[in-house]
C-alpha atoms as a PDB file:
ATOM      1  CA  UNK A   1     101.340 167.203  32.329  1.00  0.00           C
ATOM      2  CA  UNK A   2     102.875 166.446  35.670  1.00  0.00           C
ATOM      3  CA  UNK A   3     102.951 169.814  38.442  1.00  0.00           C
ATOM      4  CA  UNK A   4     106.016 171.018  39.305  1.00  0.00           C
ATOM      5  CA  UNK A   5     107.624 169.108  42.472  1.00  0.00           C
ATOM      6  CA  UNK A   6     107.361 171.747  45.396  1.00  0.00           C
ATOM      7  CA  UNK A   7     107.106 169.124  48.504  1.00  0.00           C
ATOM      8  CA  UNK A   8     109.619 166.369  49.736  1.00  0.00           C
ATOM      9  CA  UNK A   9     107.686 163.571  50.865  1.00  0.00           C
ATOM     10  CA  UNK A  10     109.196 160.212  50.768  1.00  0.00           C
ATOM     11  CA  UNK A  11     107.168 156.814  51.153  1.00  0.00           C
ATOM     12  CA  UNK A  12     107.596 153.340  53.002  1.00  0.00           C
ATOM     13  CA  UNK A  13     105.616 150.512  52.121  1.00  0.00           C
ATOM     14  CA  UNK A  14     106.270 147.100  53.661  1.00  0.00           C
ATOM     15  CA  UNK A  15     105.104 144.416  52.060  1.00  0.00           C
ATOM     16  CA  UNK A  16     104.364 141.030  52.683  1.00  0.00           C
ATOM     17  CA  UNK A  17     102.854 138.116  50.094  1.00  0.00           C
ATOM     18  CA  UNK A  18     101.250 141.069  47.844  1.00  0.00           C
ATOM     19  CA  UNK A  19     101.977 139.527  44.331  1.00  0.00           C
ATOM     20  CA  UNK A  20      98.443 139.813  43.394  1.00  0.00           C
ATOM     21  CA  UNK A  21      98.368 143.110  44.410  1.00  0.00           C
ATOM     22  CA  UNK A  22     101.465 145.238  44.371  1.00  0.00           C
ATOM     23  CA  UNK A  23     102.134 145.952  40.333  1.00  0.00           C
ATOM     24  CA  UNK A  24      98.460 148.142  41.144  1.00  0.00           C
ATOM     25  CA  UNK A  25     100.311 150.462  43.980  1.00  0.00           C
ATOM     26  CA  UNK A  26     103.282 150.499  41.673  1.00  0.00           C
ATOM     27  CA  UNK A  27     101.121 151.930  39.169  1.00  0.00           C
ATOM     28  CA  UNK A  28      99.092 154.195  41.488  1.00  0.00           C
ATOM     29  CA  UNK A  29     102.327 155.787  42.701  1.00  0.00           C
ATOM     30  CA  UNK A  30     103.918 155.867  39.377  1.00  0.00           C
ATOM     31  CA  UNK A  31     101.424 157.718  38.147  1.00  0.00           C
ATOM     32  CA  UNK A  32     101.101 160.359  40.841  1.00  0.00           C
ATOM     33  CA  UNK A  33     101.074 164.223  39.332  1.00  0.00           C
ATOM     34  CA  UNK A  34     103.780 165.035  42.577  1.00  0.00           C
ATOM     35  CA  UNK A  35     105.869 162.050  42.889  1.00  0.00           C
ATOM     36  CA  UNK A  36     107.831 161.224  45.729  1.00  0.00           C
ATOM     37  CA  UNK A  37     111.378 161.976  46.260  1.00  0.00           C
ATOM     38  CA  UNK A  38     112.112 158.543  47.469  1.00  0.00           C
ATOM     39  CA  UNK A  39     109.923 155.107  47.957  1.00  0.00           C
ATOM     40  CA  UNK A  40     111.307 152.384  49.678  1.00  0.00           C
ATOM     41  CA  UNK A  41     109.760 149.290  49.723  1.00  0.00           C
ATOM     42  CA  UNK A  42     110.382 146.767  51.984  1.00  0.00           C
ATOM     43  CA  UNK A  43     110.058 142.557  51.225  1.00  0.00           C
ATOM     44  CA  UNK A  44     109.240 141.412  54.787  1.00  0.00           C
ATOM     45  CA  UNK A  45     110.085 137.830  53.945  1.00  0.00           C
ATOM     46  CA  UNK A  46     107.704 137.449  50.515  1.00  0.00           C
ATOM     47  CA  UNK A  47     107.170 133.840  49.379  1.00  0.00           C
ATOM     48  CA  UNK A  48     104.966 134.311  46.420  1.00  0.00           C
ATOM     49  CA  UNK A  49     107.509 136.119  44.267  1.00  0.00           C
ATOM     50  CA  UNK A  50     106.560 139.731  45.690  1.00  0.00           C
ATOM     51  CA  UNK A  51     110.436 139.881  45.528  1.00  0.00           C
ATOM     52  CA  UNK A  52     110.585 139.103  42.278  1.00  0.00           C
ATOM     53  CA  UNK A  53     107.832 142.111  40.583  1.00  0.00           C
ATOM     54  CA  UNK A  54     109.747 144.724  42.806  1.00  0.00           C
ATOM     55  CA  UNK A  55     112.995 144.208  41.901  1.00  0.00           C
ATOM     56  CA  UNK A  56     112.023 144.542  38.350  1.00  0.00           C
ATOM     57  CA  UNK A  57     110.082 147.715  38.273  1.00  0.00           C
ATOM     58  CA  UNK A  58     112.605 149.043  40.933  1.00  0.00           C
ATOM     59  CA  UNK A  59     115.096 148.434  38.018  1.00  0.00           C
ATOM     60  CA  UNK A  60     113.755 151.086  35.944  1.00  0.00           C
ATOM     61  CA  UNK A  61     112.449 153.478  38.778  1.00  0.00           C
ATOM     62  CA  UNK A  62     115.223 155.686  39.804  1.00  0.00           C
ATOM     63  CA  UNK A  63     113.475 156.627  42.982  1.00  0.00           C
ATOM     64  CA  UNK A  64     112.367 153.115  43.831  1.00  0.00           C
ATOM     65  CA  UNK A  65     114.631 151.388  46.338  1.00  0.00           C
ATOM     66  CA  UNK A  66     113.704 147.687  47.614  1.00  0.00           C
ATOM     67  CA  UNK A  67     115.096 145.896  50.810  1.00  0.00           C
ATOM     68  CA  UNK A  68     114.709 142.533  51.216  1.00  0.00           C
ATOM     69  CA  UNK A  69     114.135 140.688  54.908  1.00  0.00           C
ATOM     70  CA  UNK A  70     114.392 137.167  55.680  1.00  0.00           C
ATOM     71  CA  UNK A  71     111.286 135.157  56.294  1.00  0.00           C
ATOM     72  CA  UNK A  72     110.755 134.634  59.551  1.00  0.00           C
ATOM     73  CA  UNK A  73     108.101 132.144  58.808  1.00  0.00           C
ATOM     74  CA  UNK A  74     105.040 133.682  60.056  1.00  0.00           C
ATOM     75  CA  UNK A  75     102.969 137.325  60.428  1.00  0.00           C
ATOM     76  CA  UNK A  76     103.745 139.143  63.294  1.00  0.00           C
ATOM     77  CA  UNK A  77     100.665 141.512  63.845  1.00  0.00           C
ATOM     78  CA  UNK A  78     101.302 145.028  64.565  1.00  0.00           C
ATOM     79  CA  UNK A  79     104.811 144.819  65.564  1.00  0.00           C
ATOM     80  CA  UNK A  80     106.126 142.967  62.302  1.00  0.00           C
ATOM     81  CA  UNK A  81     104.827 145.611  59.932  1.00  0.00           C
ATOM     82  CA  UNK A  82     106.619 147.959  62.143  1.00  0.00           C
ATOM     83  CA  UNK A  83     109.781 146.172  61.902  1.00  0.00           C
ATOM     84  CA  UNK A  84     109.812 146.846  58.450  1.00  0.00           C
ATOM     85  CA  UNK A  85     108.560 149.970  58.183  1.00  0.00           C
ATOM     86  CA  UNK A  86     111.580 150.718  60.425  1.00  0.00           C
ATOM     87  CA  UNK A  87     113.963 149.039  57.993  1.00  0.00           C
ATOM     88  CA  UNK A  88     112.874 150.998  55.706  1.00  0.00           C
ATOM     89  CA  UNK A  89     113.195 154.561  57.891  1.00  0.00           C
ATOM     90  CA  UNK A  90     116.787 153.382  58.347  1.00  0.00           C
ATOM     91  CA  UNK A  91     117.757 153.653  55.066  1.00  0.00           C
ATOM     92  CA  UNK A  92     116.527 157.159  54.212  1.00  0.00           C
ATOM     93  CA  UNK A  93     120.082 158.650  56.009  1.00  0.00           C
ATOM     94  CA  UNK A  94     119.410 161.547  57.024  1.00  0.00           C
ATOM     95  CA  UNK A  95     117.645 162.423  53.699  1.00  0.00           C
ATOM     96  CA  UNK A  96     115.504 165.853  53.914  1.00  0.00           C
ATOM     97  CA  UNK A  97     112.057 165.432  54.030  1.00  0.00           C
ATOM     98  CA  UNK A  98     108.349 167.134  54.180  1.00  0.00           C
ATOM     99  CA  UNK A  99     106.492 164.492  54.761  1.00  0.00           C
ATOM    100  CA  UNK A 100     106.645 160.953  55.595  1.00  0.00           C
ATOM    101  CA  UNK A 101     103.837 158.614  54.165  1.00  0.00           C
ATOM    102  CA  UNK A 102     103.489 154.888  55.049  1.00  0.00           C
ATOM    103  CA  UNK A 103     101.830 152.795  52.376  1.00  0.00           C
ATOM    104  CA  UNK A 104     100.116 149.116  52.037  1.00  0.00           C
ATOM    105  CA  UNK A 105     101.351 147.688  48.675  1.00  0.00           C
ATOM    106  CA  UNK A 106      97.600 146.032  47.985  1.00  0.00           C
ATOM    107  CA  UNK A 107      96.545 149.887  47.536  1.00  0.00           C
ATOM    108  CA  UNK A 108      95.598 151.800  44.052  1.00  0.00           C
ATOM    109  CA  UNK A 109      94.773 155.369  44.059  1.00  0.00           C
ATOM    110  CA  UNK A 110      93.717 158.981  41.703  1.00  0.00           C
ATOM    111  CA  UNK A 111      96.496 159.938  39.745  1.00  0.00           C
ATOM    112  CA  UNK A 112      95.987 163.445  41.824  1.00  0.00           C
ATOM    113  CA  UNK A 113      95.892 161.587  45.708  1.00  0.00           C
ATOM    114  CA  UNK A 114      98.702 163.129  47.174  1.00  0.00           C
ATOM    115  CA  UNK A 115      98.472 166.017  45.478  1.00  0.00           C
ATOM    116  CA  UNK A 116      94.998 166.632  47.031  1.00  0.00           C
ATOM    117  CA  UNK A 117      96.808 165.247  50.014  1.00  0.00           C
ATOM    118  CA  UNK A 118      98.886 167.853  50.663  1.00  0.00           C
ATOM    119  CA  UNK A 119      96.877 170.215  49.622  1.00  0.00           C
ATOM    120  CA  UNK A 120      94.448 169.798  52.861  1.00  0.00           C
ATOM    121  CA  UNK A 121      97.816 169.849  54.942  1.00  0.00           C
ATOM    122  CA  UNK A 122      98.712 173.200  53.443  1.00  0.00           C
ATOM    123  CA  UNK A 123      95.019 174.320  54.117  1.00  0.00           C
ATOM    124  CA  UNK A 124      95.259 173.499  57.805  1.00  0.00           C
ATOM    125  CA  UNK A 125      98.819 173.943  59.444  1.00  0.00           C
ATOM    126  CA  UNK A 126      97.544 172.315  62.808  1.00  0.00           C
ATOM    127  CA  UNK A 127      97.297 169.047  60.562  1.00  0.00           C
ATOM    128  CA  UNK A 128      99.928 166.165  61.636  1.00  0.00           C
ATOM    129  CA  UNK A 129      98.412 163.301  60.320  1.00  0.00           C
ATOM    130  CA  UNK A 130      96.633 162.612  57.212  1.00  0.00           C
ATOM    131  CA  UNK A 131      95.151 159.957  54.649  1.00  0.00           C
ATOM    132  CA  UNK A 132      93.025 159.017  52.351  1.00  0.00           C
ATOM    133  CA  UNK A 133      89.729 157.246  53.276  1.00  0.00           C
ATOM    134  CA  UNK A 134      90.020 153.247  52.506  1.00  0.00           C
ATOM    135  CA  UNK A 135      87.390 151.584  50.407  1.00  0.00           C
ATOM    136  CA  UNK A 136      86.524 147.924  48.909  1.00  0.00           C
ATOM    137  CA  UNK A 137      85.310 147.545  45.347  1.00  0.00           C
ATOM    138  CA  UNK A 138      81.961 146.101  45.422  1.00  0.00           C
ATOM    139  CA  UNK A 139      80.428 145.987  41.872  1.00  0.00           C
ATOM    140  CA  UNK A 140      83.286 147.823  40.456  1.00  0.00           C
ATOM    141  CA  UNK A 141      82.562 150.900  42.663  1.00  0.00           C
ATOM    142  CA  UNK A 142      84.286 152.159  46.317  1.00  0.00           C
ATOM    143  CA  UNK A 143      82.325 151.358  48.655  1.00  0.00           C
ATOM    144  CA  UNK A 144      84.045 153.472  52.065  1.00  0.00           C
ATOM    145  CA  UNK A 145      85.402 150.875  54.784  1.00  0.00           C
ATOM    146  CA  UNK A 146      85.920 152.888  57.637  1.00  0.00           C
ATOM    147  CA  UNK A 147      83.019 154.134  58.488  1.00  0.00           C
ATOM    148  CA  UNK A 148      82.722 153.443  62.093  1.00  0.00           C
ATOM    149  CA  UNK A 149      85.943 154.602  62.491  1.00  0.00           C
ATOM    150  CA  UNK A 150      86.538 157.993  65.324  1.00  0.00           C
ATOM    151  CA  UNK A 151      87.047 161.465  63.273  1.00  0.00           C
ATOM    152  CA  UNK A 152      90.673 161.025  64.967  1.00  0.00           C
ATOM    153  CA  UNK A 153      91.895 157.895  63.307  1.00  0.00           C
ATOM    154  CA  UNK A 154      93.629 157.415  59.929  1.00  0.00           C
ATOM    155  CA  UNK A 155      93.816 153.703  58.400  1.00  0.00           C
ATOM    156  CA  UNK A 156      97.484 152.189  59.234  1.00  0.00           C
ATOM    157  CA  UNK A 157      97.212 151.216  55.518  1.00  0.00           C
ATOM    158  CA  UNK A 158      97.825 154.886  54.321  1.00  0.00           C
ATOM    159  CA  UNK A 159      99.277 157.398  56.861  1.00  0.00           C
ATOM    160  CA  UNK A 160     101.038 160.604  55.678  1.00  0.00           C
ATOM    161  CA  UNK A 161     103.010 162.422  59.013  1.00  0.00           C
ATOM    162  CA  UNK A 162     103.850 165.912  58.616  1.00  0.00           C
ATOM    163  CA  UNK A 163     107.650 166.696  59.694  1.00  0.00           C
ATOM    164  CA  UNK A 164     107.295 168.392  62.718  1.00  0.00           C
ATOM    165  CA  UNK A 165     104.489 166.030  64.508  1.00  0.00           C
ATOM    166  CA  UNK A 166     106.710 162.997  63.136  1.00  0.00           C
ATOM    167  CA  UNK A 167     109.294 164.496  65.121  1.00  0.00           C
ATOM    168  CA  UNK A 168     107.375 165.232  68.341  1.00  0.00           C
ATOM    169  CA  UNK A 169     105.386 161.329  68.504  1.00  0.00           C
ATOM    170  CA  UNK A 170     108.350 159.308  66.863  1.00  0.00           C
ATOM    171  CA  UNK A 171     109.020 156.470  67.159  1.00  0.00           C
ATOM    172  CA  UNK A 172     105.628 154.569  66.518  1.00  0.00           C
ATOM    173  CA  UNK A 173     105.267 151.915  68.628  1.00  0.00           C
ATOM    174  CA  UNK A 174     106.587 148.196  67.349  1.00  0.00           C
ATOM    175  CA  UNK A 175     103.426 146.349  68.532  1.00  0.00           C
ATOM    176  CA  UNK A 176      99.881 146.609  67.477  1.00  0.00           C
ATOM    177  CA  UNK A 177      97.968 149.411  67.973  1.00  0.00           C
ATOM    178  CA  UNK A 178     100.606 151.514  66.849  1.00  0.00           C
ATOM    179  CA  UNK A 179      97.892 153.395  64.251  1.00  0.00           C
ATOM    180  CA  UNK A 180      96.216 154.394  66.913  1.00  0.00           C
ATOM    181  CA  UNK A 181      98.615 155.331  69.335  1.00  0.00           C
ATOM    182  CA  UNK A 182     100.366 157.749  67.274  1.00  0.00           C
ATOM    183  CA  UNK A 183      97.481 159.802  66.477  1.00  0.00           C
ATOM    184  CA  UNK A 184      96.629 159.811  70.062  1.00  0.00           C
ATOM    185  CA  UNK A 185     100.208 161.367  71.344  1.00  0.00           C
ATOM    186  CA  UNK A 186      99.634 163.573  68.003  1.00  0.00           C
ATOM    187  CA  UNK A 187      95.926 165.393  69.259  1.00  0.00           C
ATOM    188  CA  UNK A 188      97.612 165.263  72.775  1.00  0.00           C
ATOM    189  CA  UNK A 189     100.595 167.492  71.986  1.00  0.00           C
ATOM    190  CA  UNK A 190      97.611 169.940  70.172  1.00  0.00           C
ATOM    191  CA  UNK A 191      97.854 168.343  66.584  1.00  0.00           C
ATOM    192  CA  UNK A 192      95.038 167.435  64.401  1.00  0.00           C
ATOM    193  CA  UNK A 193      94.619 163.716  62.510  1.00  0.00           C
ATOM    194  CA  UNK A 194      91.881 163.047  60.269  1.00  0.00           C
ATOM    195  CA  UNK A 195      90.693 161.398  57.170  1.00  0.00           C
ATOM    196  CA  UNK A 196      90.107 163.053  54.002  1.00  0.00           C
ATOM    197  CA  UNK A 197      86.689 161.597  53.041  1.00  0.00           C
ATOM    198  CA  UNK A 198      86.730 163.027  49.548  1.00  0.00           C
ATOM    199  CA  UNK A 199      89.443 161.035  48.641  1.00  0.00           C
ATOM    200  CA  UNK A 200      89.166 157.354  47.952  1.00  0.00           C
ATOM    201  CA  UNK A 201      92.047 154.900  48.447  1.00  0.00           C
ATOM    202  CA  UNK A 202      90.769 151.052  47.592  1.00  0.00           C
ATOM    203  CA  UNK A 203      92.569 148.536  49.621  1.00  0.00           C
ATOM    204  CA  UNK A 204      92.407 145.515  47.218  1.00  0.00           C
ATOM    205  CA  UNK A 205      92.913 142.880  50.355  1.00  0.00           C
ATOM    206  CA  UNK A 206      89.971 143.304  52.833  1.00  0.00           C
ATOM    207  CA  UNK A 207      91.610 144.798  56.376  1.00  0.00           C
ATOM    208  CA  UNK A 208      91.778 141.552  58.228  1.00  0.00           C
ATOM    209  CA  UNK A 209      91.593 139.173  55.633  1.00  0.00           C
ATOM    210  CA  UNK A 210      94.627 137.639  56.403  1.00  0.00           C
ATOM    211  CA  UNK A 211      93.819 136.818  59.879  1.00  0.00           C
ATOM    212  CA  UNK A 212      89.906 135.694  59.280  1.00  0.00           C
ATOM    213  CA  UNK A 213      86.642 137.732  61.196  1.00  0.00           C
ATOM    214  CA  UNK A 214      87.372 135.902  64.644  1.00  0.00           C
ATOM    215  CA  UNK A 215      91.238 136.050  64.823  1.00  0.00           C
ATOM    216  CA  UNK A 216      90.994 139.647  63.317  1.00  0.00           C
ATOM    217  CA  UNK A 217      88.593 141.033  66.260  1.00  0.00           C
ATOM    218  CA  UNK A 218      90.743 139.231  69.012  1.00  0.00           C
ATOM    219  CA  UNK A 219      93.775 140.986  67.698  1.00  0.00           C
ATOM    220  CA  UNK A 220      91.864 144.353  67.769  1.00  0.00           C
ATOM    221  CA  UNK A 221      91.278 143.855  71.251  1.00  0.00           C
ATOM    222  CA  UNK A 222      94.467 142.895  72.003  1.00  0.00           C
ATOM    223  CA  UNK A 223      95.683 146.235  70.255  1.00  0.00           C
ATOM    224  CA  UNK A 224      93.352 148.080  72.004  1.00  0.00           C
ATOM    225  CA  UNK A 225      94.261 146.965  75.688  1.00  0.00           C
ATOM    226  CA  UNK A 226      98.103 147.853  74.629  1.00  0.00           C
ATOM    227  CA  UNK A 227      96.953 150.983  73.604  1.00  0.00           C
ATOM    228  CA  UNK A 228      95.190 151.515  76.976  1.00  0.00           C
ATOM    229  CA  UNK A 229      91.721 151.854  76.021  1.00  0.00           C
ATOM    230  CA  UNK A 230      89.520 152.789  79.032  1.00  0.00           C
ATOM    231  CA  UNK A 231      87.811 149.502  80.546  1.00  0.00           C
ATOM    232  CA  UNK A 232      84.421 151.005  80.535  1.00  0.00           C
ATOM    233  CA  UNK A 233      84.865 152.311  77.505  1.00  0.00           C
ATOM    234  CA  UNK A 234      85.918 149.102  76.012  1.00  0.00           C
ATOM    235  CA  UNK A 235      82.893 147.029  77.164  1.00  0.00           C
ATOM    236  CA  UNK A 236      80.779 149.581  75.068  1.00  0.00           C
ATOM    237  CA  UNK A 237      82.746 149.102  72.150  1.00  0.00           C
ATOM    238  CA  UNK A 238      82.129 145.227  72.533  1.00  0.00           C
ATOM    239  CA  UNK A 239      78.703 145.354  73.002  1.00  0.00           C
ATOM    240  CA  UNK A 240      78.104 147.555  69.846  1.00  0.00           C
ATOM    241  CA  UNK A 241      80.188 145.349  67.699  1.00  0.00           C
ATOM    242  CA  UNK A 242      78.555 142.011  68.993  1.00  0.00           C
ATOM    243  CA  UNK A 243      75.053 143.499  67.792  1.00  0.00           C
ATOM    244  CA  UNK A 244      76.822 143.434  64.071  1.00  0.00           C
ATOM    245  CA  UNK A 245      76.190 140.433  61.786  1.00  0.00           C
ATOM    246  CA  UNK A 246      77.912 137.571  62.565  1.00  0.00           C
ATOM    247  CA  UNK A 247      76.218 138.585  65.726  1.00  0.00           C
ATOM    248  CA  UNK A 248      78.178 138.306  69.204  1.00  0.00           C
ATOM    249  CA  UNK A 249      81.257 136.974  66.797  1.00  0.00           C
ATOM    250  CA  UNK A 250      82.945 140.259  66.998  1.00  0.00           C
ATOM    251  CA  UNK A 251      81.701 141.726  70.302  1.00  0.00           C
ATOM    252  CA  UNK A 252      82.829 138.520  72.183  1.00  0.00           C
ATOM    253  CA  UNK A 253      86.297 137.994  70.143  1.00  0.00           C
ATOM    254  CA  UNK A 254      87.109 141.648  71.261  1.00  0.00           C
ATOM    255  CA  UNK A 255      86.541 141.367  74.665  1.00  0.00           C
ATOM    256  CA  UNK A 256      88.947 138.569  74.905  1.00  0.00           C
ATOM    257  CA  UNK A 257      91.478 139.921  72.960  1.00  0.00           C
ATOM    258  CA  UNK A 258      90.872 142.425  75.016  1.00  0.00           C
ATOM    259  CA  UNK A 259      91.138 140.602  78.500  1.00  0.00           C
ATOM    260  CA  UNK A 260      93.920 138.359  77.053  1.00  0.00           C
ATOM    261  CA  UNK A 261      96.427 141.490  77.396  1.00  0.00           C
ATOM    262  CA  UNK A 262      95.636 141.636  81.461  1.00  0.00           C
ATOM    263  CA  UNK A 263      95.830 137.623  81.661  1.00  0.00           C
ATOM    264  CA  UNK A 264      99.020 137.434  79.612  1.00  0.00           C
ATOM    265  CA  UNK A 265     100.395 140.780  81.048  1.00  0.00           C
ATOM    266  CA  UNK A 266     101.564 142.452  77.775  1.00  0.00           C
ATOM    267  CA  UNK A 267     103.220 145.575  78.041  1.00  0.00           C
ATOM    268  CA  UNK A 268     101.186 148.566  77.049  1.00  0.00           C
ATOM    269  CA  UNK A 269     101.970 152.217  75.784  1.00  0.00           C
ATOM    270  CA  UNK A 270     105.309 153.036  77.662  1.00  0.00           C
ATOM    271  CA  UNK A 271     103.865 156.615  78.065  1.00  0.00           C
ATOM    272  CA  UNK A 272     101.542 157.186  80.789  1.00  0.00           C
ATOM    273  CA  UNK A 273     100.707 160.221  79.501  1.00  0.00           C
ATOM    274  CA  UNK A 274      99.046 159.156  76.564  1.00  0.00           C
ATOM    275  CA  UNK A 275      96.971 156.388  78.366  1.00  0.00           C
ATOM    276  CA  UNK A 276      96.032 159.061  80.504  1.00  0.00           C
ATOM    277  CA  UNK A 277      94.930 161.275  77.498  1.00  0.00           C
ATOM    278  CA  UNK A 278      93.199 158.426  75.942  1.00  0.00           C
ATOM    279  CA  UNK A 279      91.112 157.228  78.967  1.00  0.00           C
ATOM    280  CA  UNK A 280      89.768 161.369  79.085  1.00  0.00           C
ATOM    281  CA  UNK A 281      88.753 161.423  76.282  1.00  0.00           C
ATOM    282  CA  UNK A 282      86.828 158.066  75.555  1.00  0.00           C
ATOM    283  CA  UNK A 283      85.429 159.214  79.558  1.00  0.00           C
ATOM    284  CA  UNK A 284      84.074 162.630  77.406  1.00  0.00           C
ATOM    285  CA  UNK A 285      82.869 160.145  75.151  1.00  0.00           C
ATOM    286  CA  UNK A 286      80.939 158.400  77.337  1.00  0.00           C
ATOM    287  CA  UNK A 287      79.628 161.351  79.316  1.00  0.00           C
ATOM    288  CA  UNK A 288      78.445 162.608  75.356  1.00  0.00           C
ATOM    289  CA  UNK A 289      81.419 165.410  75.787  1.00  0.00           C
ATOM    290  CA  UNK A 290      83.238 166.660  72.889  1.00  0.00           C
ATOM    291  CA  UNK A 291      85.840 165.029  72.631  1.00  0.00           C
ATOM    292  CA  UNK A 292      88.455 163.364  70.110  1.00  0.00           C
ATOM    293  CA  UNK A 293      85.837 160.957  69.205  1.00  0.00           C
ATOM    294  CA  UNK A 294      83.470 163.497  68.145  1.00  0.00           C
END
């Protein structure tokens, strides 16, 4: 028996090569007990016939609307997901909305997630970002993923944004790092972001996978210098990850990811503000302060 629909909340997923994965979010979401008003999913360029599986279930899914992007022959980290997350946000019109949820499509989920969801968003009105916490299936069990991640930070696979802090940290940032960033401006301007570790969301595609372990920690620490992280505060985060198996793999390829962003002088977060904010806070950290990180 589904609950009466007493939220707006409308969803974005891009998508890119997910054929092996996307009829299980299609399923997830179908099933939810509050559905959304709207999902738009977006084809950024699909070659495996992604195309193909969401044009037919968007066929007979009133509420499902596809757009379909060229190929533009590669994966653009960070700033291509963003791309068509946007080309998705651009066809919602003006459309009234709650909440705003972006959503992998290699994702599957408790009939009841956003339900719950919104349920700890009604049970704390300071909250402006939300999700689920991501896990792998190992042995047909979720095993949690994100477990070294700050009490702050909310997986870019499944982000819901609350109205008003959408409105006050919009637009996200088209370049990676952009899940971080945007709960950073969030806790800044005196919102809250957090996980919900009660609720499970298993990400069928390892994060990363598509990039491999090395190419995966170089673009993290690429994101991170565009993001602004503290220098000091970055060589900590290196050494801790280099003392995880592969050891030094990690630790090293972050650093010069990392040190790549000063030698090929990227642009970083356009607010100094924020960088500002950051760099406190992972000081606090540091210093064993309370701080966003805990």
């Amino acid at each position: 028996m589904r609950v009466k629909q007493h939220r707006h909340y409308i969803v974005i997923t891009p998508v890119r090569d997910e054929a092996s994965h996307i009829e299980e979010t299609i399923e997830a979401v179908r099933s939810q007990t509050l559905l959304p008003t709207r999902w738009i999913v977006v084809d950024d360029g699909s070659t495996d016939g992604t195309g193909d599986i969401l044009d037919r279930h968007a066929a007979r899914t009133s509420w499902m609307t596809v757009i379909h992007r060229a190929n533009r022959g590669h994966r653009a980290n960070g700033g291509g997901v963003m791309d068509a997350f946007y080309a998705g946000y651009g066809a919602l019109n003006g459309e009234a909305w709650n909440y705003l949820v972006k959503l992998d499509g290699d994702l599957s989920f408790a009939a009841d997630y956003f339900e719950r969801c919104f349920a700890m968003f009604d049970a704390d009105p300071r909250l402006g970002i939300g999700g689920g916490v991501v896990c792998q299936l190992k042995g047909g069990e979720p095993v949690v993923e994100s477990k070294g991640d700050p009490p702050f930070h909310v997986r870019g696979a499944t982000k819901i944004y609350r109205r008003e802090c959408w409105d006050q940290i919009s637009p996200l940032m088209k370049a990676p790092g952009w899940d971080t960033v945007d709960e950073v401006k969030a806790n800044m301007l005196g919102w809250a972001t957090r996980t919900f570790p009660r609720l499970p969301i298993v990400q069928h595609k390892p994060t990363g996978s598509a990039d491999g372990a090395w190419r995966n920690a170089f673009k993290n620490g690429r994101a991170n210098y565009v993001t602004g992280y503290d220098p000091v505060f970055m060589l900590a985060k290196c050494v801790k990850n280099a003392l995880v198996k592969p050891v030094f793999v990690g630790g090293v390829a972050m650093a010069l990811g990392f040190l790549s962003g000063y030698v090929a002088q990227l642009p970083q977060v356009s607010d100094a503000s924020v960088i500002s904010y950051l760099r406190r806070e992972q000081r606090r950290r540091l210093l064993l302060r309370e701080s966003i990180y805990g």
